[in-house]
Structure formats: structure tokens, C-alpha cells
Protein backbone atom coordinates (compact mmCIF):
# COMPACT_ATOMS: atom_id res chain seq x y z
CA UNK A 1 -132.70 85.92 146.40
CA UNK A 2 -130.90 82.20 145.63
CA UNK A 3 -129.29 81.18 148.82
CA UNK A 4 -125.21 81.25 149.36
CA UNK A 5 -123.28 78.21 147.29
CA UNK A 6 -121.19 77.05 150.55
CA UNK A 7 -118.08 77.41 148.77
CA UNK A 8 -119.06 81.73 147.61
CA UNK A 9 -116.54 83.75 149.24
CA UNK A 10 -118.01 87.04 151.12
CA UNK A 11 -117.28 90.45 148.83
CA UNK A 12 -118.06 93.63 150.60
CA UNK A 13 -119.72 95.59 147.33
CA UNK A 14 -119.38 98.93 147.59
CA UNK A 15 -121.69 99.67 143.93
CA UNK A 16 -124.15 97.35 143.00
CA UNK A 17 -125.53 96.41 139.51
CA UNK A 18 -128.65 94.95 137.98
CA UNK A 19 -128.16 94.79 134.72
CA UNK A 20 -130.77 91.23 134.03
CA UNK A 21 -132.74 91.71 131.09
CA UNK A 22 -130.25 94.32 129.73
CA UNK A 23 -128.38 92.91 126.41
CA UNK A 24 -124.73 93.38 124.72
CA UNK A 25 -123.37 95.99 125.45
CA UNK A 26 -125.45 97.40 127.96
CA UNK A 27 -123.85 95.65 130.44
CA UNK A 28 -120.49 96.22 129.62
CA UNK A 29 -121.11 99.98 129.70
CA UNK A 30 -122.85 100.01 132.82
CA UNK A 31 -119.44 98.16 134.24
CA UNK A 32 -117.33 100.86 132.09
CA UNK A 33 -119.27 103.96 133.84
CA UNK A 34 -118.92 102.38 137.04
CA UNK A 35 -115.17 101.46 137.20
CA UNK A 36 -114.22 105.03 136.44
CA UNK A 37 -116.57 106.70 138.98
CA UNK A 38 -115.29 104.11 141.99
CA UNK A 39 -111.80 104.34 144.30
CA UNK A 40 -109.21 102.61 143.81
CA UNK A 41 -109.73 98.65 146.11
CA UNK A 42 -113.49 99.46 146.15
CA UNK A 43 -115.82 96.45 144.65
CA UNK A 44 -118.19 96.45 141.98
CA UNK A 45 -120.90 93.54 141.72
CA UNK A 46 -123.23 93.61 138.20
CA UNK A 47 -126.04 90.66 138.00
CA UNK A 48 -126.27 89.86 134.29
CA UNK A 49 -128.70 87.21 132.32
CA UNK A 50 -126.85 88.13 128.58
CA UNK A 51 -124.67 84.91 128.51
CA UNK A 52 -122.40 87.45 126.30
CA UNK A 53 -121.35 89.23 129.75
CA UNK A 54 -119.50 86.22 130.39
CA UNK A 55 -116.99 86.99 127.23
CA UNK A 56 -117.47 90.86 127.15
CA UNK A 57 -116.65 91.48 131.07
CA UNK A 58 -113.48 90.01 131.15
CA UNK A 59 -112.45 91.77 128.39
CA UNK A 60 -113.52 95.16 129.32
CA UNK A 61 -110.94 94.12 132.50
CA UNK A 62 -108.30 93.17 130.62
CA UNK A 63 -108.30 96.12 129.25
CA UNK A 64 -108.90 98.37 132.34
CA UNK A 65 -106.47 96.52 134.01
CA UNK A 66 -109.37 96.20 136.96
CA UNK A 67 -109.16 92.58 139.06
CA UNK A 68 -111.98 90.01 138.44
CA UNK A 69 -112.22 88.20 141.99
CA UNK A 70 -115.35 86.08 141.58
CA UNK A 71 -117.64 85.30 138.83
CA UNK A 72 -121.05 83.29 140.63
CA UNK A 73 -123.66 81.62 138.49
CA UNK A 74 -126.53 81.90 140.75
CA UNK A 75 -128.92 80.15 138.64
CA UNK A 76 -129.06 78.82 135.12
CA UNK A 77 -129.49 82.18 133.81
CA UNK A 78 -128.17 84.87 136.24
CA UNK A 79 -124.41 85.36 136.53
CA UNK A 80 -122.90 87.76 138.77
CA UNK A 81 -119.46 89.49 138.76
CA UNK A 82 -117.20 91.27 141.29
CA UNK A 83 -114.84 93.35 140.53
CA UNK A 84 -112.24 95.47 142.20
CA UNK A 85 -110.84 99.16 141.02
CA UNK A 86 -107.45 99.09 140.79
């Protein structure tokens, strides 16, 4: 696992998510089946390589209204998202 960017802010993850490898819209329906089996304030994180994720994520939480807190590039492919269940 990449080491910590100084500046990444802690995130206790409740679920956790590998979804590297997986193309559109796998990974946006692994986030959709997620969200609606979490609590409300608990934290999703999904680890995506599909450079799609970085368009299609946000707008899967636009429209469920869920918070994006952090979105981490950890290397030049893998991005990583945490989200909270509103």
C-alpha cells in the first residue's frame, strides 16, 4: 500500500471498496448498492483505476444527495473516494 500524502486527512471507513480493474459502471453500482445498505454518517471508501469514476461518482452523489469528503489519487492510476451516508 502507497504511503500517506502528509496533507490526507484520516477517514474512519466503515465499508470498504476495491473496485481496480472494474470498468464504467461497475463502479458506480458497487457505490449505489453500498450507499443504500450503510447508516446514515457512516463512510464509504471505493479504490477505482476507470478514470471515468472520477466524472460518474460525483454524479451518482449529486444525485443521492450523499457528501463527497475526500477524493485521493494514490498513484497515477488508482483514485480513491470517501463518502459519507447522509
Amino acid at each position: 500500500m502507497p504511503e500517506e500524502h502528509p496533507s490526507f486527512k484520516e477517514h474512519s471507513v466503515d465499508i470498504s471498496i476495491n473496485a481496480k480493474g472494474l470498468e464504467c459502471p461497475i463502479p458506480v453500482i458497487l457505490t449505489k448498492k453500498a450507499l443504500k445498505k450503510m447508516s446514515p454518517s457512516q463512510v464509504l471508501e471505493i479504490q477505482c483505476t476507470d478514470p471515468m469514476s472520477e466524472i460518474d461518482i460525483p454524479v451518482l452523489l449529486f444525485k443521492t444527495e450523499d457528501d463527497l469528503i475526500e477524493v485521493r489519487k494514490l498513484d497515477s492510476e488508482i483514485i480513491s473516494f470517501f463518502i459519507r451516508k447522509k
